[in-house]
Every structure is written in C-alpha cells, then in structure tokens.
PDB file of N, CA and C in Angstrom:
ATOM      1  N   UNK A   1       1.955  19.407  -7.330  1.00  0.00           N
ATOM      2  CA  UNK A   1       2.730  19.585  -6.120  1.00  0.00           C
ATOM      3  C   UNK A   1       2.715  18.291  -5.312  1.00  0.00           C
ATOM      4  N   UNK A   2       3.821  18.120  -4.794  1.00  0.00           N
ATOM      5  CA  UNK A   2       3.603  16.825  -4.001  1.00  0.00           C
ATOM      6  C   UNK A   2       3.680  16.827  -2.466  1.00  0.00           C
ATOM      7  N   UNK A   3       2.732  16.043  -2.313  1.00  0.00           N
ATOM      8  CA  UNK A   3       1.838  16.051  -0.991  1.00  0.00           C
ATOM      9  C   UNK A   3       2.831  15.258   0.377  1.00  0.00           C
ATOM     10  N   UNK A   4       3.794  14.425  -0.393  1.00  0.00           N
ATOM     11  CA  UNK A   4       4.283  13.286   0.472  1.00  0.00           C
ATOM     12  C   UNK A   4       5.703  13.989   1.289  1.00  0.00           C
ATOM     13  N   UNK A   5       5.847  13.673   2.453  1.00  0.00           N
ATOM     14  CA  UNK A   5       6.957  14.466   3.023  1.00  0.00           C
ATOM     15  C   UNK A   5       8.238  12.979   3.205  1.00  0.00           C
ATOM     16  N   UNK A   6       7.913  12.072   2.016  1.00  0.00           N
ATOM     17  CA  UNK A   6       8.862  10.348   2.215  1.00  0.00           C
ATOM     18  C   UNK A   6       8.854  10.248   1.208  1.00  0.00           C
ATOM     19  N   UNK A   7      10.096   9.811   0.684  1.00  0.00           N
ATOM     20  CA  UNK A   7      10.961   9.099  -0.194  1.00  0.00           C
ATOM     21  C   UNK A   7       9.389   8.100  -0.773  1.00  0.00           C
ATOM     22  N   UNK A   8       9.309   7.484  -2.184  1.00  0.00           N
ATOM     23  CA  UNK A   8       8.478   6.290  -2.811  1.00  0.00           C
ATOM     24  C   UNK A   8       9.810   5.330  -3.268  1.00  0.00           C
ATOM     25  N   UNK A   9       9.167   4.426  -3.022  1.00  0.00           N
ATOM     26  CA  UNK A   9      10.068   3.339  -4.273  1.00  0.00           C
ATOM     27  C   UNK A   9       9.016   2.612  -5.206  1.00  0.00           C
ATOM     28  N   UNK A  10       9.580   2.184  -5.878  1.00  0.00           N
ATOM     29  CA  UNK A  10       8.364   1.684  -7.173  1.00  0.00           C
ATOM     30  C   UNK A  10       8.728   0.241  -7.275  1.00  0.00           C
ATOM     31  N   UNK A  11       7.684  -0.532  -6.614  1.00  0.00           N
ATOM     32  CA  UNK A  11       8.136  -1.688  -5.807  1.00  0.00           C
ATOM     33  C   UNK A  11       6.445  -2.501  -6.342  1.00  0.00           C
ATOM     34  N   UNK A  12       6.475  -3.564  -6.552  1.00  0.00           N
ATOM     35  CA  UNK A  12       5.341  -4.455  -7.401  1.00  0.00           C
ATOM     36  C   UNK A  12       5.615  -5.638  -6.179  1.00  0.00           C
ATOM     37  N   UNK A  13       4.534  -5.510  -5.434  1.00  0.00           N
ATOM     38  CA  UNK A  13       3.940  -6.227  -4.810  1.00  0.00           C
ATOM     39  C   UNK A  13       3.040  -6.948  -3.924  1.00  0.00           C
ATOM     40  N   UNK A  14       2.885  -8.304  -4.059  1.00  0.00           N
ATOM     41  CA  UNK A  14       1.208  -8.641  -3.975  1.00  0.00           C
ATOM     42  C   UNK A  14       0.748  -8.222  -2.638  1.00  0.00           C
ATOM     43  N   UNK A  15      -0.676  -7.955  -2.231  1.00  0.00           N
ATOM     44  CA  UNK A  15      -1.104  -7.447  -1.855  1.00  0.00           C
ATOM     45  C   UNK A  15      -2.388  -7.649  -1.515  1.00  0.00           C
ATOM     46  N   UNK A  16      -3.117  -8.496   0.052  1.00  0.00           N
ATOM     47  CA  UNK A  16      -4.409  -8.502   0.593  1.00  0.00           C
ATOM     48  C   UNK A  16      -4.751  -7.741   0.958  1.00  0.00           C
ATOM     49  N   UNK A  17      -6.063  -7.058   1.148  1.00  0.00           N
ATOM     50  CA  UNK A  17      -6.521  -6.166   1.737  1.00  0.00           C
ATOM     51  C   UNK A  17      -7.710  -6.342   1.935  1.00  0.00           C
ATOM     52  N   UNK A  18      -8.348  -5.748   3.414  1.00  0.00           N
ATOM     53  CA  UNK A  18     -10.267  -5.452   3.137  1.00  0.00           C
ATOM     54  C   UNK A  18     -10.031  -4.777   4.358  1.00  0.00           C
ATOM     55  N   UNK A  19     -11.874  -4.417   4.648  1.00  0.00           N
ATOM     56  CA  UNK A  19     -12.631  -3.770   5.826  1.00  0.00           C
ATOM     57  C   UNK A  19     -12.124  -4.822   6.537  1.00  0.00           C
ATOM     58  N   UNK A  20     -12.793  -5.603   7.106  1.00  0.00           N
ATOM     59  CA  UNK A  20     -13.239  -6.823   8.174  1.00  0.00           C
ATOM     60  C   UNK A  20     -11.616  -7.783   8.265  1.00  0.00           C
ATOM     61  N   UNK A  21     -11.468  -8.474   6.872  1.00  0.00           N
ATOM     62  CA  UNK A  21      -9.968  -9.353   6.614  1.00  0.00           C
ATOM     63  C   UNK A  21     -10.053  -9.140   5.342  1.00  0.00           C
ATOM     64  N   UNK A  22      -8.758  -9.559   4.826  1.00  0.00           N
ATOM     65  CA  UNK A  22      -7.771  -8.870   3.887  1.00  0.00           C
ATOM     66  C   UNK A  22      -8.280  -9.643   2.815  1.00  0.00           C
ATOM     67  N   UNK A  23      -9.546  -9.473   1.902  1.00  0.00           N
ATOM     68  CA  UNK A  23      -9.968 -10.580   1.017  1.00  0.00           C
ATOM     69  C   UNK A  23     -10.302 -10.555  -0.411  1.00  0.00           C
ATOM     70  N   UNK A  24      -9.481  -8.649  -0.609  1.00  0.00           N
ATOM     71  CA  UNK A  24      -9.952  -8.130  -1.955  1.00  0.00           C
ATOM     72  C   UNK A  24      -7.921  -8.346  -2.595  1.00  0.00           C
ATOM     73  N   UNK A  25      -7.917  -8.540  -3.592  1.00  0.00           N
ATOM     74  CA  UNK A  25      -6.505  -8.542  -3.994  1.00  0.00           C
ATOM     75  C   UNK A  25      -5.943  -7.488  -4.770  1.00  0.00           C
ATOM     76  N   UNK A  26      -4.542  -7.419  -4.809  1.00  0.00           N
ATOM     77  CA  UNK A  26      -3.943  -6.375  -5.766  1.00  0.00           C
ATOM     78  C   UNK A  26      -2.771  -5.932  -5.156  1.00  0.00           C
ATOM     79  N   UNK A  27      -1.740  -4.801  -6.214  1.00  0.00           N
ATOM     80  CA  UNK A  27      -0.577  -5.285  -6.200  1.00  0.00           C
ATOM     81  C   UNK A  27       0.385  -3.641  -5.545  1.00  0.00           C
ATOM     82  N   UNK A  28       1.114  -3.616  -4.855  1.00  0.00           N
ATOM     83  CA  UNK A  28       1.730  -1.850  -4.603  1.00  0.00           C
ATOM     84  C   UNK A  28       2.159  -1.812  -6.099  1.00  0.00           C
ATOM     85  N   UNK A  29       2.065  -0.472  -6.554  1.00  0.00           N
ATOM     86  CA  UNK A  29       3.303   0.225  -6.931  1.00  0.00           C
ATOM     87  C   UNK A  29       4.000   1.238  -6.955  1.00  0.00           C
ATOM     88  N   UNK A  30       3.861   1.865  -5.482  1.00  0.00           N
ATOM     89  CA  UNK A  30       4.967   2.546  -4.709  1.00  0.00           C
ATOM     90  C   UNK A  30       4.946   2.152  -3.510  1.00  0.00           C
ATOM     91  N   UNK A  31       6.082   2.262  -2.755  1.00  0.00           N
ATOM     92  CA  UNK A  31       5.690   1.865  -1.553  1.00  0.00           C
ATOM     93  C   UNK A  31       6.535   3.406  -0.256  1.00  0.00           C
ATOM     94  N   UNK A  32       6.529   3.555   0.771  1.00  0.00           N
ATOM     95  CA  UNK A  32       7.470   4.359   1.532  1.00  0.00           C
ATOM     96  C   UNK A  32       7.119   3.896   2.836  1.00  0.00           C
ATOM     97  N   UNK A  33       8.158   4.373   3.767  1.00  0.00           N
ATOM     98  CA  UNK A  33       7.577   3.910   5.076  1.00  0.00           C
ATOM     99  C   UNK A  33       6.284   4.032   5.977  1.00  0.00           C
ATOM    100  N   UNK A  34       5.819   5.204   5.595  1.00  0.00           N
ATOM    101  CA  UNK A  34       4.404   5.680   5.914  1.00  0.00           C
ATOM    102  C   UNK A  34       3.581   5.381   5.265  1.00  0.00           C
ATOM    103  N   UNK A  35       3.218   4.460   4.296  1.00  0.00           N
ATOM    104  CA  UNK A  35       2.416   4.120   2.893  1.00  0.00           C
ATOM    105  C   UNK A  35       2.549   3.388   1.883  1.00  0.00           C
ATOM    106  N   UNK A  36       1.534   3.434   0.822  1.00  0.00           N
ATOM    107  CA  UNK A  36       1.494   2.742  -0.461  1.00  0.00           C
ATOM    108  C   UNK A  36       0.665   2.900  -1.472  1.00  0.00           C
ATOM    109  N   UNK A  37       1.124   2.692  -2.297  1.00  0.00           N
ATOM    110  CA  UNK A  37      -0.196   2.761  -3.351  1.00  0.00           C
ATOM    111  C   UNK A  37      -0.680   1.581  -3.953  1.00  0.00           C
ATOM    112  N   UNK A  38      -2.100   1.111  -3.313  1.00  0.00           N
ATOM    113  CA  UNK A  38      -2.581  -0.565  -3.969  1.00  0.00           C
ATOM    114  C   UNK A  38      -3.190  -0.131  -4.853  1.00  0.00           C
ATOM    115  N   UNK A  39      -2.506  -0.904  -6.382  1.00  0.00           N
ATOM    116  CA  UNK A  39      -2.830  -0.950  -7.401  1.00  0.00           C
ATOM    117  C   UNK A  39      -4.326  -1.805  -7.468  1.00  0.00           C
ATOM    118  N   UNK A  40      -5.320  -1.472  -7.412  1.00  0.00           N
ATOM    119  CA  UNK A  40      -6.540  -2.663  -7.537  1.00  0.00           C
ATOM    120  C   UNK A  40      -7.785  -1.961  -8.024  1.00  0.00           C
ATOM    121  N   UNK A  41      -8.583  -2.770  -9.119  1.00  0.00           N
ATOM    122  CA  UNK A  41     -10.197  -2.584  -9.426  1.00  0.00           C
ATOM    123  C   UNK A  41     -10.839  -2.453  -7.972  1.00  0.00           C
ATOM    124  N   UNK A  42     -10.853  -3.310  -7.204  1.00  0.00           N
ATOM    125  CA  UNK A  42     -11.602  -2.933  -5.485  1.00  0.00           C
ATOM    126  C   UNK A  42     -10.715  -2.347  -4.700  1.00  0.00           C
ATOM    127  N   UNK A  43     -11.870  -1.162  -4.558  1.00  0.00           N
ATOM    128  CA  UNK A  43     -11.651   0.794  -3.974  1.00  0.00           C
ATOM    129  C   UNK A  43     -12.017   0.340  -2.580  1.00  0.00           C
ATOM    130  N   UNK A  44     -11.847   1.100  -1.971  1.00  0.00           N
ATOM    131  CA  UNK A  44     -12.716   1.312  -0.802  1.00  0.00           C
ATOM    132  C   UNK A  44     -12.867   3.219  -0.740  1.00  0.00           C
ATOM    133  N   UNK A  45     -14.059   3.796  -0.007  1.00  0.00           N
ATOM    134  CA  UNK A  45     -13.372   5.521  -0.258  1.00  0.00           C
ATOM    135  C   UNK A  45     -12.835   5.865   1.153  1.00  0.00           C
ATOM    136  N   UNK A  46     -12.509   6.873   0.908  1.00  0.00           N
ATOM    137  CA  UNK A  46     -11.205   7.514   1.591  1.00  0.00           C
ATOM    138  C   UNK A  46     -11.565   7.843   3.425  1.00  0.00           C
ATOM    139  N   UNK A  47     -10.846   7.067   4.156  1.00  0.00           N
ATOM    140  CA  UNK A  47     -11.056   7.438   5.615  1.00  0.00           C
ATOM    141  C   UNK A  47     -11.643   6.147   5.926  1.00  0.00           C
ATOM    142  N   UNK A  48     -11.471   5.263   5.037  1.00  0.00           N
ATOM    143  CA  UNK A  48     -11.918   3.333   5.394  1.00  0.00           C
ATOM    144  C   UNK A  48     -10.622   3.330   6.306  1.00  0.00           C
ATOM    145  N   UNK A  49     -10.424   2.639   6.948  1.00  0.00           N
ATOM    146  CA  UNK A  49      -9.265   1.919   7.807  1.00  0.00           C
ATOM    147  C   UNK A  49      -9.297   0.005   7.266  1.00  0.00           C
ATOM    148  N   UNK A  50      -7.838  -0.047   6.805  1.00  0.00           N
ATOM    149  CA  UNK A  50      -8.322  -1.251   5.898  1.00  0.00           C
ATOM    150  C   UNK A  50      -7.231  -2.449   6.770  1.00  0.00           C
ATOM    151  N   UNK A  51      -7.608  -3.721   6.617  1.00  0.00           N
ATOM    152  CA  UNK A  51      -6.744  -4.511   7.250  1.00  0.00           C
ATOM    153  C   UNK A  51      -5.386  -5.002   6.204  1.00  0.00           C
ATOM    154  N   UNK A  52      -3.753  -5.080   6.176  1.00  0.00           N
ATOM    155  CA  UNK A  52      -3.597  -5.080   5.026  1.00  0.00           C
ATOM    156  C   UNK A  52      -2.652  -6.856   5.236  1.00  0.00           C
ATOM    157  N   UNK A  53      -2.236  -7.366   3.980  1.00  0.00           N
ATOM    158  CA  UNK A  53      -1.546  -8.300   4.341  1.00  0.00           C
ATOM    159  C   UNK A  53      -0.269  -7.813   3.301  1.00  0.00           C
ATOM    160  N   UNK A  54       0.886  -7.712   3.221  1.00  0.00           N
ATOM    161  CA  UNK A  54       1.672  -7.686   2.450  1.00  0.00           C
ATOM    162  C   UNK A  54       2.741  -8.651   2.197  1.00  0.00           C
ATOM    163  N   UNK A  55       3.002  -9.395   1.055  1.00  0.00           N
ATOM    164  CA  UNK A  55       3.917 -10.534   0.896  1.00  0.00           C
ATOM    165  C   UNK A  55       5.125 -10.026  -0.106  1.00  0.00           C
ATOM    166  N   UNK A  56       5.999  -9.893   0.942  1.00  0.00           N
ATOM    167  CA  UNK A  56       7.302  -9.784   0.463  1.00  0.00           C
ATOM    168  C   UNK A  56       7.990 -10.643  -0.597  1.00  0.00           C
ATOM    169  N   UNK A  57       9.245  -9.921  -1.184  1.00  0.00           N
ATOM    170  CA  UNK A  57       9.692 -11.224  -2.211  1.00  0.00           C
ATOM    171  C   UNK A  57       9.975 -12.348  -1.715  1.00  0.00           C
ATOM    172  N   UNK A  58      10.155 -12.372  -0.476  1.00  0.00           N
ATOM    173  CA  UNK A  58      10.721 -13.061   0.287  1.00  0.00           C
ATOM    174  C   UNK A  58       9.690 -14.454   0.613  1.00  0.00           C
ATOM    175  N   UNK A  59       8.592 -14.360   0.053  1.00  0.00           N
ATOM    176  CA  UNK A  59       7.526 -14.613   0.311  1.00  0.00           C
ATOM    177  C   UNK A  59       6.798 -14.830   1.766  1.00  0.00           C
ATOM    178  N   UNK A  60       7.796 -13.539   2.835  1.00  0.00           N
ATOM    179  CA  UNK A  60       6.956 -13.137   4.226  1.00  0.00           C
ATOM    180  C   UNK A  60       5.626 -12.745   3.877  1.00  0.00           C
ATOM    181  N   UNK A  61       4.857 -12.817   4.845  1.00  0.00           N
ATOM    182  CA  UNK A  61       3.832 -12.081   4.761  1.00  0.00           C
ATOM    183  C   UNK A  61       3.491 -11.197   6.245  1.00  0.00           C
ATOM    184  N   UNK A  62       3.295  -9.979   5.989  1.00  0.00           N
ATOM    185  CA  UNK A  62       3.148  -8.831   7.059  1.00  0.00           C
ATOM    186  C   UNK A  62       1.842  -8.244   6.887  1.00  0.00           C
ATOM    187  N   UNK A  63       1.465  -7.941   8.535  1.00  0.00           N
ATOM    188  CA  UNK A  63       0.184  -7.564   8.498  1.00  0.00           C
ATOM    189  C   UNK A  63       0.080  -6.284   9.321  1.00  0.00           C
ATOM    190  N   UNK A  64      -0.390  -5.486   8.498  1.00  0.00           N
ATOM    191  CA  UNK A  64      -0.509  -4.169   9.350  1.00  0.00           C
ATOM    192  C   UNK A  64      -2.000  -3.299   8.942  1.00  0.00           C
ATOM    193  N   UNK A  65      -2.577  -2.400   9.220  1.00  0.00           N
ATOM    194  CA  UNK A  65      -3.197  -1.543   9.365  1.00  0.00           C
ATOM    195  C   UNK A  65      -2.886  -0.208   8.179  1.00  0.00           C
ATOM    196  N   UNK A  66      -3.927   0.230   7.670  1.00  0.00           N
ATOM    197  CA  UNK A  66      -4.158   1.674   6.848  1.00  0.00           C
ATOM    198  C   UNK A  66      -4.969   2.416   6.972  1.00  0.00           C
ATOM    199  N   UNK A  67      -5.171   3.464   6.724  1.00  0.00           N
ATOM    200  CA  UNK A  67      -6.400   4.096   6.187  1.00  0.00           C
ATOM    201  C   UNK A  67      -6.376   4.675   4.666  1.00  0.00           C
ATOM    202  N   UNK A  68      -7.625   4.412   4.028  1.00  0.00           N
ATOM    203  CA  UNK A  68      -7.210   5.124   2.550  1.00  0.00           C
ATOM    204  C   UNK A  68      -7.395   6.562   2.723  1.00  0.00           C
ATOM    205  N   UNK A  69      -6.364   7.232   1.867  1.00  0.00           N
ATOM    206  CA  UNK A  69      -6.920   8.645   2.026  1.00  0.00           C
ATOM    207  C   UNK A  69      -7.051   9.406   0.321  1.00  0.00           C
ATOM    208  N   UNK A  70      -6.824   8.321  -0.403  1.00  0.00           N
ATOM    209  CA  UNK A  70      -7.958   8.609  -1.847  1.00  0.00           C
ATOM    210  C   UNK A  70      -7.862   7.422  -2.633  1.00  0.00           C
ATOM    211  N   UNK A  71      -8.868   7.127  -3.684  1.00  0.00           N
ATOM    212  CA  UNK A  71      -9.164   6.267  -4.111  1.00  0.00           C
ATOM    213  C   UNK A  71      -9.717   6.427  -5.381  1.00  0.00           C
ATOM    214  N   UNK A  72      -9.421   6.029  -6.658  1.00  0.00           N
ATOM    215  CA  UNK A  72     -10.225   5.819  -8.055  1.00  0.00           C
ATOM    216  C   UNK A  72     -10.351   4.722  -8.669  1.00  0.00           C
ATOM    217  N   UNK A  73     -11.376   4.157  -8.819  1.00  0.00           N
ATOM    218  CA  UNK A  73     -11.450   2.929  -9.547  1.00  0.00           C
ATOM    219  C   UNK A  73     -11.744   3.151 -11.342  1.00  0.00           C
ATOM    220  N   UNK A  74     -11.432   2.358 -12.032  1.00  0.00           N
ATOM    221  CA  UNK A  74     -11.663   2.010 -13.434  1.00  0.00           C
ATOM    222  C   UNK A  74     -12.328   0.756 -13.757  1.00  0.00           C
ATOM    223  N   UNK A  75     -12.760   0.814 -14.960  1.00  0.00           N
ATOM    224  CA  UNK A  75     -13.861  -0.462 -15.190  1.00  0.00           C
ATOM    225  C   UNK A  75     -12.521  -1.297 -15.309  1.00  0.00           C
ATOM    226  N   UNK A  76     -12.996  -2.871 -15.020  1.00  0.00           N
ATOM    227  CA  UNK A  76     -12.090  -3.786 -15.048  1.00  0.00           C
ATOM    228  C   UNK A  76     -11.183  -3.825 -16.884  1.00  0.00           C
ATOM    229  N   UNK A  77     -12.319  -3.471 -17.594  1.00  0.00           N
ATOM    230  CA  UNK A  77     -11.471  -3.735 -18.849  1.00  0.00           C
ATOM    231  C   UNK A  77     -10.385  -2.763 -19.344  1.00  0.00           C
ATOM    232  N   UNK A  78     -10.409  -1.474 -18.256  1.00  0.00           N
ATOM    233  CA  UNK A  78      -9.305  -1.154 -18.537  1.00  0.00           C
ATOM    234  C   UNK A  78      -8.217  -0.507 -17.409  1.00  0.00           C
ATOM    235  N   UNK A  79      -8.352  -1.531 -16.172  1.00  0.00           N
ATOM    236  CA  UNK A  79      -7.509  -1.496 -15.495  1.00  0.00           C
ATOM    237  C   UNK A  79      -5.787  -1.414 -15.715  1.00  0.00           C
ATOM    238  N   UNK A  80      -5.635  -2.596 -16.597  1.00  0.00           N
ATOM    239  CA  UNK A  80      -4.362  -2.283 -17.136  1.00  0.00           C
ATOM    240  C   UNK A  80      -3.695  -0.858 -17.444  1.00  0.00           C
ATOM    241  N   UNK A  81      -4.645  -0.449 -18.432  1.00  0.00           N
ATOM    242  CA  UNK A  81      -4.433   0.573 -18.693  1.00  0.00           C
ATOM    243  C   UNK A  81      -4.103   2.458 -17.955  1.00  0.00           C
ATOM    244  N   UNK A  82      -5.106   1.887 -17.007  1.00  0.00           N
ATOM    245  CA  UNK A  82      -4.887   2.859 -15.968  1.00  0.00           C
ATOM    246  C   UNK A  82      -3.940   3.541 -15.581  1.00  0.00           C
ATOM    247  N   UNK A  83      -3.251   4.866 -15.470  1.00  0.00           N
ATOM    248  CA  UNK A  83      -2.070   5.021 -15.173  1.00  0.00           C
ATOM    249  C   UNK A  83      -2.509   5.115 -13.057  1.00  0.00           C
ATOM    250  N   UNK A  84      -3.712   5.211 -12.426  1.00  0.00           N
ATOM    251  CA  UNK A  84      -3.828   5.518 -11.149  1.00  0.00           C
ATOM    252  C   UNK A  84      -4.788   4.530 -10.769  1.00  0.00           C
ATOM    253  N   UNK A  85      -5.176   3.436 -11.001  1.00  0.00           N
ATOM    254  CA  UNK A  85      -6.343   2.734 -10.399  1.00  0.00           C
ATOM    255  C   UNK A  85      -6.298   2.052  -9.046  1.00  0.00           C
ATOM    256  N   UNK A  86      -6.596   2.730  -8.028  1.00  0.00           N
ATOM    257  CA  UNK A  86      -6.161   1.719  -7.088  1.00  0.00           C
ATOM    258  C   UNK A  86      -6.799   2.904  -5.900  1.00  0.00           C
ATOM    259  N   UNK A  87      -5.724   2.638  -4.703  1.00  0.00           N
ATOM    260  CA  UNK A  87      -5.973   3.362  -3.678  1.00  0.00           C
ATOM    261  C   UNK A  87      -4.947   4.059  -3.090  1.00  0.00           C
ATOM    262  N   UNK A  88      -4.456   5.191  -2.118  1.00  0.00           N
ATOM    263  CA  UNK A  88      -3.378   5.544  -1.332  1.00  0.00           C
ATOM    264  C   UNK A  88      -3.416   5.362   0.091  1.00  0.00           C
ATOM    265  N   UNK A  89      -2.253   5.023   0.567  1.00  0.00           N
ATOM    266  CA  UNK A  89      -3.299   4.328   2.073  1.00  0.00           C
ATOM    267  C   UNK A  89      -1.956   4.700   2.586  1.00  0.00           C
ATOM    268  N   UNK A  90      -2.340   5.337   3.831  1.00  0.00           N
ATOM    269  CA  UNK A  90      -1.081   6.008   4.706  1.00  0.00           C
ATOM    270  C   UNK A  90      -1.052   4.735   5.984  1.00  0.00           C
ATOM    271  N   UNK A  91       0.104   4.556   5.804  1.00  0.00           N
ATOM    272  CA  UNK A  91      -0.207   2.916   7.227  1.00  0.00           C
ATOM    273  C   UNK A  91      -0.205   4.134   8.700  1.00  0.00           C
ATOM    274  N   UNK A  92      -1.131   3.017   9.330  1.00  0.00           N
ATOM    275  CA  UNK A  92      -1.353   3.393  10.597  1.00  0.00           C
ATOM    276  C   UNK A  92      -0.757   2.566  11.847  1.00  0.00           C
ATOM    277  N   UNK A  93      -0.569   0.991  11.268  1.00  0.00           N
ATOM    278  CA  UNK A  93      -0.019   0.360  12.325  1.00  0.00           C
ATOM    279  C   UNK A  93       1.380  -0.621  11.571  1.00  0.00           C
ATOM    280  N   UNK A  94       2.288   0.110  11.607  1.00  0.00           N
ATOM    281  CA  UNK A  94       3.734  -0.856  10.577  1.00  0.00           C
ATOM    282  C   UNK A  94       4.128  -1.926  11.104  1.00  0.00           C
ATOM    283  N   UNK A  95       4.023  -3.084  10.500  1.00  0.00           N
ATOM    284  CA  UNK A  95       5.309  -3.908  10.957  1.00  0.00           C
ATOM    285  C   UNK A  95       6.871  -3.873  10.840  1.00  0.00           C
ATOM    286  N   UNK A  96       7.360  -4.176  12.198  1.00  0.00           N
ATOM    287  CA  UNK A  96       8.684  -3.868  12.182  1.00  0.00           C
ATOM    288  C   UNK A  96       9.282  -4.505  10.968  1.00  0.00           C
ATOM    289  N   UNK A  97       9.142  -5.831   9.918  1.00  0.00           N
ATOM    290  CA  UNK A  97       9.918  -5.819   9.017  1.00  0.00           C
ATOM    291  C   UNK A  97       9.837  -5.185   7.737  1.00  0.00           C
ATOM    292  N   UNK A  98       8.116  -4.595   7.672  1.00  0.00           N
ATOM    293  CA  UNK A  98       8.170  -3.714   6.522  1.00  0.00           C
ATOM    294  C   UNK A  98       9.239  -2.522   6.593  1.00  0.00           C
ATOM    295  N   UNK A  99       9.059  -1.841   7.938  1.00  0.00           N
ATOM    296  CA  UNK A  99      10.449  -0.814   8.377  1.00  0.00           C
ATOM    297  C   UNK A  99      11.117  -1.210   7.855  1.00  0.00           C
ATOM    298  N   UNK A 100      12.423  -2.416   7.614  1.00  0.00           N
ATOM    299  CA  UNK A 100      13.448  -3.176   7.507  1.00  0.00           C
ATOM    300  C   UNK A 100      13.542  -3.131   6.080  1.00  0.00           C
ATOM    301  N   UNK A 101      12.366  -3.934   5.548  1.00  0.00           N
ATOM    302  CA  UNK A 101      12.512  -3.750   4.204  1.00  0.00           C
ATOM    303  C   UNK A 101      12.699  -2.322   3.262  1.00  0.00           C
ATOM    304  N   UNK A 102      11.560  -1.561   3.808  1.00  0.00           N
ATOM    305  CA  UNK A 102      11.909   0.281   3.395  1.00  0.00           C
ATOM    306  C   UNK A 102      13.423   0.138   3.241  1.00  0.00           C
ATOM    307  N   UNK A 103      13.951   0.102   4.593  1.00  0.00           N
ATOM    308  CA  UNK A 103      15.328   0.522   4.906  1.00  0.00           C
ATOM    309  C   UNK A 103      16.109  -0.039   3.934  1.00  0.00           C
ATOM    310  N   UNK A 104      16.059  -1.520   3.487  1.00  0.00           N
ATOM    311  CA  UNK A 104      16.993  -1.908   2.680  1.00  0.00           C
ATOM    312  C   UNK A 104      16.730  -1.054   1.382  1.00  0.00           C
ATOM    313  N   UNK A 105      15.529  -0.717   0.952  1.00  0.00           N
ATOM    314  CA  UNK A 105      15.590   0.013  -0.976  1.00  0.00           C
ATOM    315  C   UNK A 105      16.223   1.377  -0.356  1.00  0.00           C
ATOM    316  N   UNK A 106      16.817   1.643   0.839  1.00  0.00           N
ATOM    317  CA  UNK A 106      17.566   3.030   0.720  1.00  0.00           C
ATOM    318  C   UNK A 106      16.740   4.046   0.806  1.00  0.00           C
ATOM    319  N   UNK A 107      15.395   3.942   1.442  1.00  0.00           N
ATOM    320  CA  UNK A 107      14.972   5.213   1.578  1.00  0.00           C
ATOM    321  C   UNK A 107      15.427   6.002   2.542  1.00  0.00           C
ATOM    322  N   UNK A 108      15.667   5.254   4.071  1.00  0.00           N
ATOM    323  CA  UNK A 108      16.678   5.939   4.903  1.00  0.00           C
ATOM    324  C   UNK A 108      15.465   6.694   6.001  1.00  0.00           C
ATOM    325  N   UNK A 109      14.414   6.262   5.575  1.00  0.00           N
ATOM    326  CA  UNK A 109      13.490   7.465   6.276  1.00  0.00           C
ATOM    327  C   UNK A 109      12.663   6.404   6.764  1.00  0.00           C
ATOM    328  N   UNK A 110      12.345   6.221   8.448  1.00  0.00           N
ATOM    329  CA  UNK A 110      11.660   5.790   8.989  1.00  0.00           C
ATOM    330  C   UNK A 110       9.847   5.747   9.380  1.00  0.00           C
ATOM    331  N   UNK A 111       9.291   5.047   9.664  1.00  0.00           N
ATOM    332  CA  UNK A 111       7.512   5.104   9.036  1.00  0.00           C
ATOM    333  C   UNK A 111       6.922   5.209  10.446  1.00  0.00           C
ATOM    334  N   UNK A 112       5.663   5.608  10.529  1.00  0.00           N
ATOM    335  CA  UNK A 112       5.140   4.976  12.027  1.00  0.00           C
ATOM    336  C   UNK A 112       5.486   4.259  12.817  1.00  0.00           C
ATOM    337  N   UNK A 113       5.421   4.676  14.303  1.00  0.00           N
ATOM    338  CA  UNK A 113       5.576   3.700  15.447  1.00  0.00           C
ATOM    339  C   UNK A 113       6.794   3.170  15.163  1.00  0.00           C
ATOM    340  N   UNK A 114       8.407   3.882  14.825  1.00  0.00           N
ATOM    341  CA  UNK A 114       9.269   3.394  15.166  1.00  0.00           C
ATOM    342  C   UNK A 114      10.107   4.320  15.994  1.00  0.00           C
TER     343      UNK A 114
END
C-alpha cells in the first residue's frame, strides 16, 4: 500500500547530506515535493533531522532540511545491487527552487512552506 499522498519522479541525483553538515554522499532516486529517497551505504535511523545539499543538473546547489523517516543499509559490496539501500527523508525546510524544479518534471503538486 502506498504511504505517499505526492506524485515521485525517478530522478538520479547527487546528493550531500549529514547530522551537523552535509558530509556523507549519495544519489536520489525518487524525488517529490515533500521528499526523497537518498540512495546511500551511510544511514542515519529514522527521526535524525539531516542537513541536505542537493545539486541540480543544472549544477545549482540547494540546501534544505529533512528528517529520515526510514532507513536500510547494505554491506558496501552489494550496494549496487540493492533494490532499497538508502534512506526516505520527508523535507522539512524546501528551497524555493527545488519547488520549481518538482514543478518542471510535471508533478503539479506543491511541497512544504509554499
């Protein structure tokens, strides 16, 4: 059953993140206005509030706020493989051009704090 009340797009891209500053790496692959899913070996568990950096194709980079609200890690050797390794992180503080960007893949559906 699905939990999400927003549109995903399946969107590959890079991706800082940590507790303190954004210093663990890895990549979305979904994204919606309220969220994402960081593809990464470094978890944090669920109800961390994480700092995030996101770099557009554009090669912007946007900085906003999450919290994870689940998380599974896999041993590094078979991360690839993984069909879920990473984290889900519902944003808490959006930047107005991530909004923008949502908007352009057509989700149509607006995220936090707009």
């Amino acid at each position: 059953m699905e939990k999400r009340g927003q549109n995903r797009s399946g969107k590959r891209l890079f991706v800082k993140f940590g507790k303190e500053k954004p210093d663990k790496l890895g990549f979305t692959e979904d994204v919606s206005p309220g969220g994402m899913f960081i593809k990464s070996n470094a978890v944090f568990p669920p109800g961390i509030q994480l700092q995030i950096e996101l770099t557009l194709p554009d090669h912007r980079v946007l900085l906003m706020t999450g919290k994870v609200m689940w998380a599974r890690q896999v041993p590094p050797s078979l991360l690839r493989y993984a069909k879920k390794s990473g984290m889900g992180i519902r944003l808490t503080q959006v930047n107005h051009d991530y909004q923008q960007y949502i908007a352009a893949l057509g989700t149509g559906i607006r995220g936090p704090g707009s």
